[in-house]
C-alpha atoms as a PDB file:
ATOM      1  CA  UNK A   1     235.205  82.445 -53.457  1.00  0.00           C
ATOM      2  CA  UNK A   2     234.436  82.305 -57.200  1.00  0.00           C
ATOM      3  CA  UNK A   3     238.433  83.709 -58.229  1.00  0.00           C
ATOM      4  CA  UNK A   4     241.780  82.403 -57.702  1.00  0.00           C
ATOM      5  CA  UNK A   5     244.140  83.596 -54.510  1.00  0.00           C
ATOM      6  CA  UNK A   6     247.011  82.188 -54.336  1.00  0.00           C
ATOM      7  CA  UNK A   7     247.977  79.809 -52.065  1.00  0.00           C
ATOM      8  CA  UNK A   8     248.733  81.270 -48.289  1.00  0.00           C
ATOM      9  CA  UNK A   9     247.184  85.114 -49.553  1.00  0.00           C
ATOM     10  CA  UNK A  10     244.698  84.820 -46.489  1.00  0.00           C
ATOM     11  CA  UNK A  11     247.243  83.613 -44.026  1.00  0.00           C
ATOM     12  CA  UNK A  12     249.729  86.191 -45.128  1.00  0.00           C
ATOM     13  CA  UNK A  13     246.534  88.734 -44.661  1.00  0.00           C
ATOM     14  CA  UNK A  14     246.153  87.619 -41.592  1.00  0.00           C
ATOM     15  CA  UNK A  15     249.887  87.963 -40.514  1.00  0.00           C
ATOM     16  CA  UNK A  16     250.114  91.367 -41.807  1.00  0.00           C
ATOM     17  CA  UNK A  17     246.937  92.277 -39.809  1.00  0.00           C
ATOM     18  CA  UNK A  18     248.289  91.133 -36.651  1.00  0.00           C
ATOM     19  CA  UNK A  19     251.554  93.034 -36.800  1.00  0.00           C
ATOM     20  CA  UNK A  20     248.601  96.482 -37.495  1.00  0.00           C
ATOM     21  CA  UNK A  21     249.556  96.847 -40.992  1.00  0.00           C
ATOM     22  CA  UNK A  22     246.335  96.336 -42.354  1.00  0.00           C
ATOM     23  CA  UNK A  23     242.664  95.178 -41.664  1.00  0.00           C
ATOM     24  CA  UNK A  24     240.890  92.486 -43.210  1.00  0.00           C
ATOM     25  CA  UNK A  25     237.269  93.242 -43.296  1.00  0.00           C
ATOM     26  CA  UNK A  26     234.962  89.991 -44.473  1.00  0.00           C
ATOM     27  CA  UNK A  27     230.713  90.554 -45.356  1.00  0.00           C
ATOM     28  CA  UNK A  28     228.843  87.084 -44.486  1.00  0.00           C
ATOM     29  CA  UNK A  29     225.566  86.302 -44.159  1.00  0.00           C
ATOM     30  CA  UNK A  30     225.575  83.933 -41.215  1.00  0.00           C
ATOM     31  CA  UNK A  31     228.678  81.513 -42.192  1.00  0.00           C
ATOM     32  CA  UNK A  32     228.770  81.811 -45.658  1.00  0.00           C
ATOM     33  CA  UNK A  33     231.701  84.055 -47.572  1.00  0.00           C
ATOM     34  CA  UNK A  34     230.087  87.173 -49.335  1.00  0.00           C
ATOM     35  CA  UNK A  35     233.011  89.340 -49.743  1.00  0.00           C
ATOM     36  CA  UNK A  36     236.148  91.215 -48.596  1.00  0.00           C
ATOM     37  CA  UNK A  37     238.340  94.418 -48.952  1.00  0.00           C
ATOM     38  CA  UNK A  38     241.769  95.446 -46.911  1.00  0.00           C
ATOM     39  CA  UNK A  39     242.455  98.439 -45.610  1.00  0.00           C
ATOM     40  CA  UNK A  40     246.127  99.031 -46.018  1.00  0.00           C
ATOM     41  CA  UNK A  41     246.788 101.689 -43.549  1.00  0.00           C
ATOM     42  CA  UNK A  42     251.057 102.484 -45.385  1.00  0.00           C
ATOM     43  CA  UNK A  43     249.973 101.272 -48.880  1.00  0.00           C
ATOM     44  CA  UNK A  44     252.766 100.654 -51.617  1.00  0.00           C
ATOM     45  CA  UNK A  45     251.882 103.140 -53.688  1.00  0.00           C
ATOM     46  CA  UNK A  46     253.578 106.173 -52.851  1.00  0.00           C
ATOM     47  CA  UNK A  47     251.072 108.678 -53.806  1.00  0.00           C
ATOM     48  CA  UNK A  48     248.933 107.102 -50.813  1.00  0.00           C
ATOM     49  CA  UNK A  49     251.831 106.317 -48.680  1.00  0.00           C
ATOM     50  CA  UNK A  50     254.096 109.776 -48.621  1.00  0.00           C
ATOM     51  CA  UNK A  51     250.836 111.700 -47.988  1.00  0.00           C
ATOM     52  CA  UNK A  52     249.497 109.574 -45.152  1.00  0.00           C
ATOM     53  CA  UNK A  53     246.689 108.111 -46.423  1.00  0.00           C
ATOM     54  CA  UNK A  54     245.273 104.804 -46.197  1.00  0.00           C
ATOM     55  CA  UNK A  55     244.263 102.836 -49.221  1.00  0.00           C
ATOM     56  CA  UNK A  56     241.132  99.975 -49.865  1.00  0.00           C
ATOM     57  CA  UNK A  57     242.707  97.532 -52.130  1.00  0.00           C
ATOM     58  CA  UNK A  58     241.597  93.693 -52.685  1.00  0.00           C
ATOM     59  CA  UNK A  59     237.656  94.876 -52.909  1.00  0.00           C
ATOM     60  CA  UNK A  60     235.890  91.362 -54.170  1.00  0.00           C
ATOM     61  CA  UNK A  61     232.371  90.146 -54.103  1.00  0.00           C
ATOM     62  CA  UNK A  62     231.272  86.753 -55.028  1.00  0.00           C
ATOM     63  CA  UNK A  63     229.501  87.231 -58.341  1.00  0.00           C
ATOM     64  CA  UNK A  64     226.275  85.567 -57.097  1.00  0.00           C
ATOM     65  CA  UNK A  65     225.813  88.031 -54.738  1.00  0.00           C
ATOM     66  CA  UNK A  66     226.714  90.975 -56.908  1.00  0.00           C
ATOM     67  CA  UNK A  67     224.667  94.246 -57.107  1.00  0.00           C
ATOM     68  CA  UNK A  68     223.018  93.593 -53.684  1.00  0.00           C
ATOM     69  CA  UNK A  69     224.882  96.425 -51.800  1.00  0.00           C
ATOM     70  CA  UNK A  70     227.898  94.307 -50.442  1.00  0.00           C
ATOM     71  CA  UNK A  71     230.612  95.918 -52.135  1.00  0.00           C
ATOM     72  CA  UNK A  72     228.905  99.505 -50.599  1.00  0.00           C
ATOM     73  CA  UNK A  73     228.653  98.228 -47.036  1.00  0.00           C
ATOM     74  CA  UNK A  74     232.281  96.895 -47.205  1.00  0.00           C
ATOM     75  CA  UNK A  75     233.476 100.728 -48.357  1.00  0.00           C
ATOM     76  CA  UNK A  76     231.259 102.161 -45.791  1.00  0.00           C
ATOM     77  CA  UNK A  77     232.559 100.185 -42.757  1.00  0.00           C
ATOM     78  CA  UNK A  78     236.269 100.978 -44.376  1.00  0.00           C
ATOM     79  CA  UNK A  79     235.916 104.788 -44.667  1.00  0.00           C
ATOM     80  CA  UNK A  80     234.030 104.732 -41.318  1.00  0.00           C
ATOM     81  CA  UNK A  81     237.452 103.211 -39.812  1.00  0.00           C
ATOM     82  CA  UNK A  82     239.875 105.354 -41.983  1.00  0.00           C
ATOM     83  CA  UNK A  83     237.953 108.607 -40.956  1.00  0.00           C
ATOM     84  CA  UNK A  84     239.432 108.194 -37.637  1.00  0.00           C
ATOM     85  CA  UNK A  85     242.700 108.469 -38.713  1.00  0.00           C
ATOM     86  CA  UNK A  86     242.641 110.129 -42.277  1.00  0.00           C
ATOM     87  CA  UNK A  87     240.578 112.947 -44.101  1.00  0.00           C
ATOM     88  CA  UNK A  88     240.934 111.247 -46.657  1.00  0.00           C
ATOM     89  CA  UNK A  89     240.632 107.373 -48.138  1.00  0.00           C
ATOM     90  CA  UNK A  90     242.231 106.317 -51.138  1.00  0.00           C
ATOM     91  CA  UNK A  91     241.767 103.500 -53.568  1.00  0.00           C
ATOM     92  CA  UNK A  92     242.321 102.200 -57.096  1.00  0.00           C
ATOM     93  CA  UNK A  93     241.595 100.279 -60.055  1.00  0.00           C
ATOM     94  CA  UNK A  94     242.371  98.252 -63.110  1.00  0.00           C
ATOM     95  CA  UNK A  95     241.674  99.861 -66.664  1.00  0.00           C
ATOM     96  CA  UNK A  96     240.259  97.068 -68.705  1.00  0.00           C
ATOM     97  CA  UNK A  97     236.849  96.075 -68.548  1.00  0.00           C
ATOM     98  CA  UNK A  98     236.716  93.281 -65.878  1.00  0.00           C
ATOM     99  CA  UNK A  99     236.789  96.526 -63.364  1.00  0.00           C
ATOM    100  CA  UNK A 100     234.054  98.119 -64.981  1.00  0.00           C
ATOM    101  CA  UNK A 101     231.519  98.011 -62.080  1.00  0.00           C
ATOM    102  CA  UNK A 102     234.660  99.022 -59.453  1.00  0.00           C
ATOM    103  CA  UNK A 103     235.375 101.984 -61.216  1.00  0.00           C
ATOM    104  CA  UNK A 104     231.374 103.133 -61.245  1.00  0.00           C
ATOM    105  CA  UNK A 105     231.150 102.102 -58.440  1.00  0.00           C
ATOM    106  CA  UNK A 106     234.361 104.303 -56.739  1.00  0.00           C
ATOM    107  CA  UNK A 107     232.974 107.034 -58.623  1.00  0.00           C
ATOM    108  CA  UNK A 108     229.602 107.315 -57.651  1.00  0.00           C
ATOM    109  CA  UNK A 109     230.891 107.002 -53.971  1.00  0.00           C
ATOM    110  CA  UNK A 110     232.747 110.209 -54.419  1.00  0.00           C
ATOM    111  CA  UNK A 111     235.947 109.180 -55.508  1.00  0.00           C
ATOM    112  CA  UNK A 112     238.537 111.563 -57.895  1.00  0.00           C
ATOM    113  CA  UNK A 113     241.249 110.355 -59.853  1.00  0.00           C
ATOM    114  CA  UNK A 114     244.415 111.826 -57.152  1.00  0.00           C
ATOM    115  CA  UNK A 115     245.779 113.640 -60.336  1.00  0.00           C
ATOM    116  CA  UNK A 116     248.980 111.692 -60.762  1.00  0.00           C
ATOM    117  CA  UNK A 117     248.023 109.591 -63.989  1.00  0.00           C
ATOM    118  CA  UNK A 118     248.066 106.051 -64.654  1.00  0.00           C
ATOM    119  CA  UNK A 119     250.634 103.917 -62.591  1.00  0.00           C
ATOM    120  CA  UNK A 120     252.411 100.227 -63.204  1.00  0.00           C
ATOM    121  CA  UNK A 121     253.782  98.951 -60.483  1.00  0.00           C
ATOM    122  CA  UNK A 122     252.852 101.632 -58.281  1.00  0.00           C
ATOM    123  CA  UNK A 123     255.599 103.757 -61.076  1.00  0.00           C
ATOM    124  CA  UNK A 124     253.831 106.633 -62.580  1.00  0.00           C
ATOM    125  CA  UNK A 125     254.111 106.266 -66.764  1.00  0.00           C
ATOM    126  CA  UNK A 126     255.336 108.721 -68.766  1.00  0.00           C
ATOM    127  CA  UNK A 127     253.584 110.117 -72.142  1.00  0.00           C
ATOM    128  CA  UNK A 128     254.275 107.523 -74.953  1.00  0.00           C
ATOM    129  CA  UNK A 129     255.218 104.281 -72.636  1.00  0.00           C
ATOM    130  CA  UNK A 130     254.539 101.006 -73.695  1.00  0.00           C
ATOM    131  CA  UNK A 131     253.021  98.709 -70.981  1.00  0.00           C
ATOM    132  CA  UNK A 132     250.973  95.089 -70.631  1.00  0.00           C
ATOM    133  CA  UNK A 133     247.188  95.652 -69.917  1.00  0.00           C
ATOM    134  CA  UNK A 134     247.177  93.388 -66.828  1.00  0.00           C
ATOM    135  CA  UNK A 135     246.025  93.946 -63.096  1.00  0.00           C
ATOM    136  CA  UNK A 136     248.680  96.275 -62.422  1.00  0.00           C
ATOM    137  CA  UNK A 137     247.951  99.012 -64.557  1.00  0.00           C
ATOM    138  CA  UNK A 138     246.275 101.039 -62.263  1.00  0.00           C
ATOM    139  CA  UNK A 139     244.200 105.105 -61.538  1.00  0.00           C
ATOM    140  CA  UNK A 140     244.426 105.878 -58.061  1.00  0.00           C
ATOM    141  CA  UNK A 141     241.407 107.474 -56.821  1.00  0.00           C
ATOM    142  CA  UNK A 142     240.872 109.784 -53.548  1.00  0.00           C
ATOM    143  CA  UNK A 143     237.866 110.554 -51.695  1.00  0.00           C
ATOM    144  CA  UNK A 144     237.663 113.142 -48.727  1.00  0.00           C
ATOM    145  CA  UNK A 145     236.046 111.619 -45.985  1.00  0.00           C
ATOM    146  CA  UNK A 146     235.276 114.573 -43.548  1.00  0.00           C
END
């Protein structure tokens, strides 16, 4: 990967997928690491979690292999998996410019803002709040899947 994880995130991934809380999906092209998303089936934000519905989060593509349809595929095999348990899919992103091609991306694939503003810490902010520009300060999107 071209990004920092920190240390233990893909063990603790991996622990968390085989208790069913989630599913780790990887794109390679033979052996080598193109990309990955989760699907977080009871994700922390409550939006997403109180109305049942499962939520991509951790979408990343190594940037030499950005733009080639690996970031689609990975959504496609995730809302083909979450359509069997959810109308719906949900997902969301960062509001500074280093998730500029996520949010085109999210919103050419059909996904809506879920109406419930911008969130920090999965807390909704209220008119006039003051908070850090950082990874998360986040729109949660929805998309209905069938």
């Amino acid at each position: 990967m071209d990004w920092h994880k920190p240390a233990g995130y893909f063990e603790r991934v991996l622990d968390q997928q085989a208790f069913g809380a989630l599913i780790l999906l990887l794109a390679l092209d033979a052996d080598a690491y193109l990309g990955h998303c989760k699907l977080v089936w009871s994700p922390g934000y409550p939006g997403f979690r109180e109305r049942g519905i499962p939520e991509i989060q951790d979408l990343n593509v190594n940037r030499s292999r950005r733009r080639r349809g690996v970031a689609s595929r990975l959504l496609e095999e995730a809302e083909a998996r979450i359509v069997k348990q959810s109308r719906f899919a949900g997902i969301g992103f960062g509001l500074y410019a280093d998730y500029g091609a996520a949010q085109r991306l999210y919103i050419q694939r059909g996904y809506v803002p879920d109406g419930r503003g911008v969130h920090y810490h999965h807390e909704p902010l209220p008119p006039g709040a003051t908070c850090t520009l950082d990874d998360d300060l986040v729109l949660y999107l929805v998309k209905q899947l069938r």
